[in-house]
Protein backbone atom coordinates (compact mmCIF):
# COMPACT_ATOMS: atom_id res chain seq x y z
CA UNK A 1 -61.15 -6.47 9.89
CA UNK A 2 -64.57 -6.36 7.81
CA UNK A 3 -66.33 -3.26 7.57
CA UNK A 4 -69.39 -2.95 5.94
CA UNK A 5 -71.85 -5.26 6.44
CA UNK A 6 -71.38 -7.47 3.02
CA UNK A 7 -68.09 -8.45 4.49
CA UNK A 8 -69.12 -8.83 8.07
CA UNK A 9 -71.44 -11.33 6.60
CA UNK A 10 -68.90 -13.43 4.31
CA UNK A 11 -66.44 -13.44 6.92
CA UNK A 12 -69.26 -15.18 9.34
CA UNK A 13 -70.06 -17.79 6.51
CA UNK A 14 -66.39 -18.52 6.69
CA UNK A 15 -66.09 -18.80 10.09
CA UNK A 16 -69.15 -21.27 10.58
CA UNK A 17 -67.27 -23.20 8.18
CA UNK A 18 -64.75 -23.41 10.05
CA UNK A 19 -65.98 -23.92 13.63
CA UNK A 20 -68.06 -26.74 11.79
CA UNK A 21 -64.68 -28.57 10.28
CA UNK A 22 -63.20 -28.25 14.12
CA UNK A 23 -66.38 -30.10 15.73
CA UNK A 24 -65.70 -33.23 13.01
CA UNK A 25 -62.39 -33.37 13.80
CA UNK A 26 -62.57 -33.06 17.62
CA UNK A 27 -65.66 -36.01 17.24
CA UNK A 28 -67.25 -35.06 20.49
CA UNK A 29 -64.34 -34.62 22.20
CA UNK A 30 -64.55 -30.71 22.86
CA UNK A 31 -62.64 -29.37 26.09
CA UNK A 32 -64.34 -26.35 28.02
CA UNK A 33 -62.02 -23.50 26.57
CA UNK A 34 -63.19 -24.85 22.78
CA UNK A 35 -66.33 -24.56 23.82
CA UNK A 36 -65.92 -20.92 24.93
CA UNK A 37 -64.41 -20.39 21.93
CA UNK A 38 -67.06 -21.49 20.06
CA UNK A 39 -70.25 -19.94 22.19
CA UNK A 40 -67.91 -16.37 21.74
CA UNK A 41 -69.05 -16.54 18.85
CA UNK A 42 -72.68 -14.87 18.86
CA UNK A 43 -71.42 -12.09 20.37
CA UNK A 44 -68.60 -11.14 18.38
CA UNK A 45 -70.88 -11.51 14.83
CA UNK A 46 -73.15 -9.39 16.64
CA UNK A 47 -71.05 -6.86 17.57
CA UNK A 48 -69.82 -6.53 14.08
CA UNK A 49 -72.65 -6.12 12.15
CA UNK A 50 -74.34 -3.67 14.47
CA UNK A 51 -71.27 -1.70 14.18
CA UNK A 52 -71.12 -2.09 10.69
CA UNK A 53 -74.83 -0.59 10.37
CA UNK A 54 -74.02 2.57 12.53
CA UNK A 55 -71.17 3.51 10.41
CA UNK A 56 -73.32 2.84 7.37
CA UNK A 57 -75.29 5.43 8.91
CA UNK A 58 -72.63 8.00 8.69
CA UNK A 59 -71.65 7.93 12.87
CA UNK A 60 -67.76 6.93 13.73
CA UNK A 61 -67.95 3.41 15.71
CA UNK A 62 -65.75 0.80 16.11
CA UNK A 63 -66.13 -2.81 17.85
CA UNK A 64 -64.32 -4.03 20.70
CA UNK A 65 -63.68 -7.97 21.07
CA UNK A 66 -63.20 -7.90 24.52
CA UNK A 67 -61.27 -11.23 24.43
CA UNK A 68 -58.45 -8.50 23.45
CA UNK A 69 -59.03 -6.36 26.86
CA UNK A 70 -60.87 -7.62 29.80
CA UNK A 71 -58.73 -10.33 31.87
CA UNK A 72 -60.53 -12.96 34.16
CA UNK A 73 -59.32 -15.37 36.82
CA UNK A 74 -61.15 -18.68 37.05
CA UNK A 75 -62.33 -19.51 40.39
CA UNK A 76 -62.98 -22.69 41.88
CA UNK A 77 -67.19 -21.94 42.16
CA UNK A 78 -67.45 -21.70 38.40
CA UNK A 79 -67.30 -18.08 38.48
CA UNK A 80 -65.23 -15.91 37.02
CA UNK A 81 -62.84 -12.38 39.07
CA UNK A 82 -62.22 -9.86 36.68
CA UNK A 83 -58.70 -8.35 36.79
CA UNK A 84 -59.27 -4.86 36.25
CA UNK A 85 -55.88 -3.62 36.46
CA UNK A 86 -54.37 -5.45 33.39
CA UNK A 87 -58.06 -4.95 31.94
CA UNK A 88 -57.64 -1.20 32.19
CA UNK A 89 -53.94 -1.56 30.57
CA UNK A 90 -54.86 -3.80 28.35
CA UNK A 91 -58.04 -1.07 27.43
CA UNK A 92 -55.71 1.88 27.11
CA UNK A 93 -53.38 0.26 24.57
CA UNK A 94 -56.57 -1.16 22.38
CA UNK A 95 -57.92 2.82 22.43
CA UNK A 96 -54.98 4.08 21.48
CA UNK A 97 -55.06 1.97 17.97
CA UNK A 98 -58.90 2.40 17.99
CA UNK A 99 -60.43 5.76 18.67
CA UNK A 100 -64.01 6.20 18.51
CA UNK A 101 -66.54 8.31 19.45
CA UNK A 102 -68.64 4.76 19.48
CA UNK A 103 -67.72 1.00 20.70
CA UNK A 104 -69.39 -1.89 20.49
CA UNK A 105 -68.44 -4.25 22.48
CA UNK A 106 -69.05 -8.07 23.06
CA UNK A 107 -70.36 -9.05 26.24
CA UNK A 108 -70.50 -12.47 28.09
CA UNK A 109 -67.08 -13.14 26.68
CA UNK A 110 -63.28 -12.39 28.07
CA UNK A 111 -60.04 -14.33 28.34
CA UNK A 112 -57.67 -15.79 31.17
CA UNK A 113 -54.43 -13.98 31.98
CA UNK A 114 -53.17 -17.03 29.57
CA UNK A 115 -55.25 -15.07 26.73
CA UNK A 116 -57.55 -18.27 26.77
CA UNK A 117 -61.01 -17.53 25.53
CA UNK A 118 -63.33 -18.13 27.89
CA UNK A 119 -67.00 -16.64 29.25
CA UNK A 120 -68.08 -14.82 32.53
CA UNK A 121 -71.05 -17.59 33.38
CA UNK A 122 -74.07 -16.74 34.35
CA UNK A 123 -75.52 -13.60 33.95
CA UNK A 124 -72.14 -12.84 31.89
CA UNK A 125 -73.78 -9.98 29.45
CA UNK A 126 -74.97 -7.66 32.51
CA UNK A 127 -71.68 -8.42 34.57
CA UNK A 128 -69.36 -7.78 31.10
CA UNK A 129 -71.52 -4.25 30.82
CA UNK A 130 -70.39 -3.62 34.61
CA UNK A 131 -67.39 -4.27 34.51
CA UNK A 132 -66.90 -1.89 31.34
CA UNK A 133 -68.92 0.80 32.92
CA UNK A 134 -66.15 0.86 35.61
CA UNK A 135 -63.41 0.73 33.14
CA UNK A 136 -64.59 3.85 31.54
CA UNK A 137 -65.20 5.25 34.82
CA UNK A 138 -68.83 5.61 33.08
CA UNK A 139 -71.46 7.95 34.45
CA UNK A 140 -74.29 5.80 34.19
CA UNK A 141 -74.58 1.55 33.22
CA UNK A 142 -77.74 1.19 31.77
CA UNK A 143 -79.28 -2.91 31.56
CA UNK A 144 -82.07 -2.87 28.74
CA UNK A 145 -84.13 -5.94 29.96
CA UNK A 146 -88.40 -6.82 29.56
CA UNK A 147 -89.08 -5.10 32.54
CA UNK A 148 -90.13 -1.42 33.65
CA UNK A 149 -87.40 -1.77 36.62
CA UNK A 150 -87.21 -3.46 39.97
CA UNK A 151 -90.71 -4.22 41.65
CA UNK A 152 -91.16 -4.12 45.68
CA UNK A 153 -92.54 -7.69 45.17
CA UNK A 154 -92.43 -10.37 42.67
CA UNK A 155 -95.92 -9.21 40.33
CA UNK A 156 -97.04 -12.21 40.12
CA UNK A 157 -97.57 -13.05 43.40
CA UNK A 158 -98.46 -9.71 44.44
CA UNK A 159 -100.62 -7.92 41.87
CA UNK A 160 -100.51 -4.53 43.89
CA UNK A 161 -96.24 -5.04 43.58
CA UNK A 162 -94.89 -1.04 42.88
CA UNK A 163 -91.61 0.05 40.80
CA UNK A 164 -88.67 0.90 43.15
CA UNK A 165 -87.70 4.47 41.59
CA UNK A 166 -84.34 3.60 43.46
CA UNK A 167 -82.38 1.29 45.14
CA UNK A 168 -79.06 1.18 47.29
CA UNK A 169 -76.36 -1.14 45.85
CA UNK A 170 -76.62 -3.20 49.13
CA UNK A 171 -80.32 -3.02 48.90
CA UNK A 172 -80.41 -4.37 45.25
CA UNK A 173 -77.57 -6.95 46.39
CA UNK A 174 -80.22 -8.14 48.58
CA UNK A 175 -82.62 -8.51 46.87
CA UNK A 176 -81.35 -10.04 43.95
CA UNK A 177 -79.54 -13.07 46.49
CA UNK A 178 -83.16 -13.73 48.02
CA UNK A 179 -84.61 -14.05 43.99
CA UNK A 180 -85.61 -10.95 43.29
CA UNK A 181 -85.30 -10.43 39.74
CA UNK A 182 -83.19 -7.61 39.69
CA UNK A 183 -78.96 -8.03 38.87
CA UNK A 184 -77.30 -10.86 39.49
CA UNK A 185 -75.11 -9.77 43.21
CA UNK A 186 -71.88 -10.06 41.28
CA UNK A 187 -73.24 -7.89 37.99
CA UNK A 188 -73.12 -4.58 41.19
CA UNK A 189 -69.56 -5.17 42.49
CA UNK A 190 -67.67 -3.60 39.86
CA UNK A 191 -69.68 -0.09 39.41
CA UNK A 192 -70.23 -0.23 43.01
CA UNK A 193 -66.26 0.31 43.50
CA UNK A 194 -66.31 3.55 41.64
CA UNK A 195 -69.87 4.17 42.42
CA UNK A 196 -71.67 4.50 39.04
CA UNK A 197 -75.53 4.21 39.04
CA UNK A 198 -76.68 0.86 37.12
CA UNK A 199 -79.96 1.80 35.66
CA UNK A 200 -82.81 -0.96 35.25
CA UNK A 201 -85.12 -0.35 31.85
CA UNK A 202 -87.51 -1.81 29.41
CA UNK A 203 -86.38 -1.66 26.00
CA UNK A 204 -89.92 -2.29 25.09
CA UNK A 205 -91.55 0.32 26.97
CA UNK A 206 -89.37 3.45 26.75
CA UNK A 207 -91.51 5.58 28.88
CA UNK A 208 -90.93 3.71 31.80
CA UNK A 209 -88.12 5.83 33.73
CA UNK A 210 -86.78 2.59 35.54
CA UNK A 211 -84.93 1.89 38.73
CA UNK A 212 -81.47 3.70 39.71
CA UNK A 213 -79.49 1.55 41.76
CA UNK A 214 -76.89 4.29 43.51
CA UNK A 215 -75.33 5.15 46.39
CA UNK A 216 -77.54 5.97 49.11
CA UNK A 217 -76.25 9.31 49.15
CA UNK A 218 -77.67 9.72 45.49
CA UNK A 219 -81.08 7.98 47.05
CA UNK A 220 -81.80 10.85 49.16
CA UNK A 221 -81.19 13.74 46.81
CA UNK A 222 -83.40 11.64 44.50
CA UNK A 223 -87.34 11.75 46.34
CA UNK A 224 -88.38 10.95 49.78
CA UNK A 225 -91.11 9.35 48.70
CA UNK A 226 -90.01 5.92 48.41
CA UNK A 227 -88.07 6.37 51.76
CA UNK A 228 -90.94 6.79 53.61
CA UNK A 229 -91.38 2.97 54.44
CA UNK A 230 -88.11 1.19 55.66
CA UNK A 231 -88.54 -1.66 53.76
CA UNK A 232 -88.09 -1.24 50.44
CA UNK A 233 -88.97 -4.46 48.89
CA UNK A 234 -89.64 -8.12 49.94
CA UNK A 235 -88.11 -11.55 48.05
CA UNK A 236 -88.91 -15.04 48.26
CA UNK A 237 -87.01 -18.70 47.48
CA UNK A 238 -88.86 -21.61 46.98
CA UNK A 239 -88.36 -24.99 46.69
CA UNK A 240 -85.80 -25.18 50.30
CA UNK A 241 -85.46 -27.46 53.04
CA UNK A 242 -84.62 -27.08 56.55
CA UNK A 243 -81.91 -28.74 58.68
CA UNK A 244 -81.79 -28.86 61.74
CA UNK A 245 -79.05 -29.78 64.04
CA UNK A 246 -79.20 -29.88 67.71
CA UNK A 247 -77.80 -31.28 70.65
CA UNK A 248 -76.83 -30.34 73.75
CA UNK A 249 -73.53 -31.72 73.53
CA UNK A 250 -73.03 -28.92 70.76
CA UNK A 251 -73.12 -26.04 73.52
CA UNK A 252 -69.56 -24.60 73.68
CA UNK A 253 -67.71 -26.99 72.33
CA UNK A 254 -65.34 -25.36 69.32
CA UNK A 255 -65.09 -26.21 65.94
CA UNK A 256 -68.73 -27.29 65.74
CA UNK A 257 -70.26 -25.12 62.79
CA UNK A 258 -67.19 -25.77 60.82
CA UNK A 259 -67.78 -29.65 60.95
CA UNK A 260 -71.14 -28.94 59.88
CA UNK A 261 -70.40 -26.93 56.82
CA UNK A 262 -67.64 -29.00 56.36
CA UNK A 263 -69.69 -31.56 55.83
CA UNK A 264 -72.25 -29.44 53.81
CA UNK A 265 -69.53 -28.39 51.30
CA UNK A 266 -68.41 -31.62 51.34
CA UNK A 267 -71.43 -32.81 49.24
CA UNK A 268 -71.07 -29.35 47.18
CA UNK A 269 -74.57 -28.13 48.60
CA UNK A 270 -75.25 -24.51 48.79
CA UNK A 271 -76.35 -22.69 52.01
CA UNK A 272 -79.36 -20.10 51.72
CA UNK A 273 -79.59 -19.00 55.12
CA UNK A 274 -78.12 -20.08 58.32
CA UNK A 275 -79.93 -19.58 62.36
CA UNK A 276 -78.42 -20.37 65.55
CA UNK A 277 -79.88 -20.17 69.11
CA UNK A 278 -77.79 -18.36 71.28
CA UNK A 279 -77.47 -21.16 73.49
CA UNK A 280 -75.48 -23.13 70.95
CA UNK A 281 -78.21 -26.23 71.55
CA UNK A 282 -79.02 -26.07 67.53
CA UNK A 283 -77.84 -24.84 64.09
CA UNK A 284 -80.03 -24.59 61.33
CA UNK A 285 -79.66 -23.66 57.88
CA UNK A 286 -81.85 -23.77 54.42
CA UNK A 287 -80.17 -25.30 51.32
CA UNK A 288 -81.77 -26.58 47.96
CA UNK A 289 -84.31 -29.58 48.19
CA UNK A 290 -82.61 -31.15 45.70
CA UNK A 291 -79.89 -31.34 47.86
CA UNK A 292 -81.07 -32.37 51.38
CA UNK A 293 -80.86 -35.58 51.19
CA UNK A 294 -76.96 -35.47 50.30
CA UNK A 295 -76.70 -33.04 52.81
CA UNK A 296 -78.63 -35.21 55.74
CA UNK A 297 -76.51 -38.41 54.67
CA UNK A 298 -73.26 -36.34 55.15
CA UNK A 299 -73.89 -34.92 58.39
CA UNK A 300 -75.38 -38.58 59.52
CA UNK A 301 -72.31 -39.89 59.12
CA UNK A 302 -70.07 -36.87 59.85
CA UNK A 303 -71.78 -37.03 63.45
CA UNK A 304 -72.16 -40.84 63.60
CA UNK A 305 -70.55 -40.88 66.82
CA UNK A 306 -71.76 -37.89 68.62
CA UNK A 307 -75.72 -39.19 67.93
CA UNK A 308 -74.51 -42.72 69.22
CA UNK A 309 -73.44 -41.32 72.52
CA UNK A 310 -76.33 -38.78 72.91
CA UNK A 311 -74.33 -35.53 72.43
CA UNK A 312 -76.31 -34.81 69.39
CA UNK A 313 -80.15 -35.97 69.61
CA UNK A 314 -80.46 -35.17 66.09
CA UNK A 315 -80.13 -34.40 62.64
CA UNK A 316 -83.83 -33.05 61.07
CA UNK A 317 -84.99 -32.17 57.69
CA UNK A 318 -87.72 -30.65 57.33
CA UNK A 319 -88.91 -30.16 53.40
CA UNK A 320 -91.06 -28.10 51.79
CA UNK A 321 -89.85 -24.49 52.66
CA UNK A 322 -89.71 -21.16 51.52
CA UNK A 323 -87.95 -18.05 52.58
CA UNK A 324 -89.07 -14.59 52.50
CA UNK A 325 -86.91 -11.92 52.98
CA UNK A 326 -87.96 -8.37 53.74
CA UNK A 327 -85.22 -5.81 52.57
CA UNK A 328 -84.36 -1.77 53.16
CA UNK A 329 -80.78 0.11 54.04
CA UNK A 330 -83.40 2.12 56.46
CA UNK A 331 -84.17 -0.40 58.68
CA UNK A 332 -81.63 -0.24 60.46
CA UNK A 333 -82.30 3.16 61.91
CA UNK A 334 -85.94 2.51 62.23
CA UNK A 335 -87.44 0.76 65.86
CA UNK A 336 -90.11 -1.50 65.12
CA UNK A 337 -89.67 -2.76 62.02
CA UNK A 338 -89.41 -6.75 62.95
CA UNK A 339 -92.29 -6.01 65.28
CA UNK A 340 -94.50 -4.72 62.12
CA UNK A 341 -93.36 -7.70 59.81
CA UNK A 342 -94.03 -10.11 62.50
CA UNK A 343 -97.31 -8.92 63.56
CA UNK A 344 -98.01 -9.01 59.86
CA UNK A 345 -97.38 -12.33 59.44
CA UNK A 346 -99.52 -13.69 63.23
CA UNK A 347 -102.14 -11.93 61.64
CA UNK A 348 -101.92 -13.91 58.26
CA UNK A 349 -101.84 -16.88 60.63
CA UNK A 350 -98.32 -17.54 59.34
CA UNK A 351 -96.08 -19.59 61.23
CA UNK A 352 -92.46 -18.80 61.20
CA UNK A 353 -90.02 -22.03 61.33
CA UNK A 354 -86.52 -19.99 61.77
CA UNK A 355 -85.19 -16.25 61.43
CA UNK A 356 -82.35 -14.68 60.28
CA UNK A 357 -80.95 -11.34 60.57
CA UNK A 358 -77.28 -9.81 59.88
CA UNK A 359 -76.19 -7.13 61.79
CA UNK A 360 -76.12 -4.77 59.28
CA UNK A 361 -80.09 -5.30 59.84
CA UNK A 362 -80.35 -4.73 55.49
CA UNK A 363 -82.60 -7.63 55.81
CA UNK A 364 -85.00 -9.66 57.75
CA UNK A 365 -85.43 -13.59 56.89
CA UNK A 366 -87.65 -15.87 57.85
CA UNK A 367 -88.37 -19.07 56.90
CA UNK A 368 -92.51 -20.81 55.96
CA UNK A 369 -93.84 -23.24 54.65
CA UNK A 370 -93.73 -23.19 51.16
CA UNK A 371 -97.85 -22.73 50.81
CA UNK A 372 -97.44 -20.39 53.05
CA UNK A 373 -95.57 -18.04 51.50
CA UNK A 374 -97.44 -16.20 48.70
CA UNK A 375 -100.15 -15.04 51.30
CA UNK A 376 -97.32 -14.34 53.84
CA UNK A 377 -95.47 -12.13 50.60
CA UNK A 378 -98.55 -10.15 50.54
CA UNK A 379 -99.71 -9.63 54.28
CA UNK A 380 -95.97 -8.07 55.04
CA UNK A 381 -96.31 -5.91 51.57
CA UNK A 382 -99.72 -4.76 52.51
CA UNK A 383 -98.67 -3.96 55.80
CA UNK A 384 -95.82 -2.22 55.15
CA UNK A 385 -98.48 0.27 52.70
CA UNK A 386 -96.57 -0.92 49.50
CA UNK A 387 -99.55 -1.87 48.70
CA UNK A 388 -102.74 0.62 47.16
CA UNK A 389 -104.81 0.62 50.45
CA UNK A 390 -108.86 0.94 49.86
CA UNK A 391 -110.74 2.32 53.23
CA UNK A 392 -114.38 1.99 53.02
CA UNK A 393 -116.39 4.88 55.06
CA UNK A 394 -119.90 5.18 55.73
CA UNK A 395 -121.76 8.23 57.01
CA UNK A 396 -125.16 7.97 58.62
CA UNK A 397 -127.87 10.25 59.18
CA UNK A 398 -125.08 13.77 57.77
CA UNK A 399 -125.97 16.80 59.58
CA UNK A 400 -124.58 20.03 59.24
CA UNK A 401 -121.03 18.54 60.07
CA UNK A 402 -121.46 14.96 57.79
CA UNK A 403 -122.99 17.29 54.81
CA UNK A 404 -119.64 19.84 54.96
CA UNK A 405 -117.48 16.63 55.27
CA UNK A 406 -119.65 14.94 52.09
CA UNK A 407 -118.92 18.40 49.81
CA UNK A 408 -114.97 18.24 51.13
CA UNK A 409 -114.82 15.01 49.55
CA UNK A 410 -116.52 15.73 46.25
CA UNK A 411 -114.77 18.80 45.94
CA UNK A 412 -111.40 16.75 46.53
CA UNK A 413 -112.55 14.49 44.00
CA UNK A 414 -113.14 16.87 41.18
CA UNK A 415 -110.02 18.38 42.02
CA UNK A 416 -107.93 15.31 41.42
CA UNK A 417 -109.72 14.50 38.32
CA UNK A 418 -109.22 17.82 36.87
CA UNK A 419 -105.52 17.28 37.77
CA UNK A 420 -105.40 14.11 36.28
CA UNK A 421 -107.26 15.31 32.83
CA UNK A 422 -110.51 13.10 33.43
């Protein structure tokens, strides 16, 4: 194994040589695990020559090709379960050849219990440091990424959008399902077993102390400022459509949702959110535009039948959606929060086409039309005072009372701008 970083880089020149002669011979031809094998690559070269550099610098490190340790099953959704308990055996017999005080390891990249190379898919690099955080029973994950941490709203779309100082797990799960740029939901699962904090940071602006994503234990030792509002933080999908399917004929009559998402998965479309009247008259759900129309041709013919003879009147689409998604572990134990965020929204003159609630009440969903939505996101964020509130306040004709109030507020003012060093 190459050490210092002249060798690190002659090994790499041999090994693009190599991967090169393998592509010619294969002719376009490549299976998936060759192309793993090949997209490994990046990582490993990296992990070597920034190892190579700290040891130049006098520090013990080693790096880790995690191909050797961490163990992943395939499954069927292009995704990939780690297997942590070979991955910890597997981990204990590499340390024992390889002690460090420092380890670089490759992320994004693992192997099969076969020991076939392969990758962890999307969002593989922030999953691959999970997953070693909770091998190491780590104190703390930290993701370096080009943002100060986790905003209450999507900043461009809400300009008065606030850092989270902290987050539940199931809070940040959330969020990140309903778009919030934040983890992706599988990237919390592993730390979230042994409960280890996954910190959020900018590795371009140091000074920015991030988000903590913890147990909510750890939330309220942290400050009880940010728990002050119940909702912590509000999300939005674009780009949806709505389908409705309704019938009276559908009213008690088992088996009915599963031929629906029968059908659905069928066509390999993806459900966002799913509302049914307690009546059982309708079902309707939110998937992808893109994949409506698959989705309305399925269930058209899935139901052939039942529209024929009247049981079902129909099968709707209705395009042009968005979700929003208001979020917060206290909302639960707080009355009146769906009454706020819907007052919010009559006020905005929003209409709401279908909501959605779990009973864990972690979230609120509704669904808008799509030009709705940005000036729904920030009538619910306002209201909630996430946003910097401005109150105008006029006095007229200050007497003795108006005059004291007048000096209160100038002394208040000086006050906080001596605090603040202006």
């Amino acid at each position: 194994m190459p050490r210092t970083l002249g060798a690190v880089f002659g090994s790499i020149v041999l090994q693009v040589e190599c991967i090169s002669q393998y592509e010619k011979d294969l002719a376009g031809h490549a299976t998936e695990s060759f192309s793993d094998f090949v997209v490994g690559h990046g990582e490993l070269w990296s992990a070597q020559m920034l190892s190579s550099v700290i040891r130049k610098h006098g520090m013990d490190c080693n790096w880790m090709d995690t191909r050797d340790v961490l163990v992943v099953n395939p499954t069927s959704s292009n995704q990939v379960d780690p297997d942590l308990l070979e991955s910890e055996a597997r981990l204990e017999k590499w340390f024992s050849k390889n002690p460090s005080k420092i380890i670089i390891a490759t992320g994004f990249i693992a192997s099969t219990p076969e020991n076939i190379p392969t990758t962890l898919k999307r969002d593989g690099s922030d999953f691959s440091a999970a997953i070693m955080g909770a091998l190491f029973r780590a104190r703390q994950v930290t993701i370096w990424t080009d943002v100060d941490g986790v905003y209450s709203a999507d900043p461009r779309k809400v300009s008065e959008a606030v850092i989270l100082s902290t987050l539940s797990y199931q809070e940040a799960w959330e969020m990140s399902y309903f778009g919030a740029n934040v983890l992706h939901p599988r990237t919390i699962i592993p730390v979230m077993r042994y409960g280890i904090p996954i910190v959020i940071r900018n590795i371009f602006n140091l000074s920015a102390p991030g988000t903590m994503i913890c147990q909510p234990s750890d939330i309220e030792n942290e400050d009880g400022q940010r728990l002050e509002s119940p909702v912590k933080g509000f999300a939005t999908i674009d780009n949806l459509a709505l389908v409705n399917v309704e019938g009276t004929g559908m009213a008690g009559v088992p088996g009915t949702a599963s031929a629906i998402f029968g059908a659905v998965k069928d066509v390999g479309a993806n459900v966002i959110m799913i509302s049914q009247a307690s009546s059982e008259h309708s079902v309707c759900f939110a998937v992808p535009e893109k994949e409506v129309n698959a989705v309305a041709e399925a269930l058209q013919s899935r139901f052939r039948q039942a529209l024929d003879a009247g049981r079902l009147s129909q099968v709707e689409v209705i395009p042009n959606c968005s979700i929003l998604a208001a979020v917060g572990q206290k909302m639960a134990s707080t009355p009146g929060v769906s009454s706020t965020l819907f007052s919010a929204l009559a006020k905005a003159n929003i209409n709401v086409r279908a909501i959605a609630q779990g009973c864990s009440e972690y979230n609120i969903t509704v669904v808008l039309k799509r030009e709705d939505c940005i000036r729904a996101l920030r009538a619910v964020h306002s209201r909630f005072y996430l946003s910097k509130t401005t109150i105008a306040m006029g006095i007229i004709g200050p007497g003795l009372i108006g005059s004291t109030l007048l000096d209160q507020l100038k002394d208040q003012i000086n006050q906080e701008s001596g605090q603040e060093g202006t």
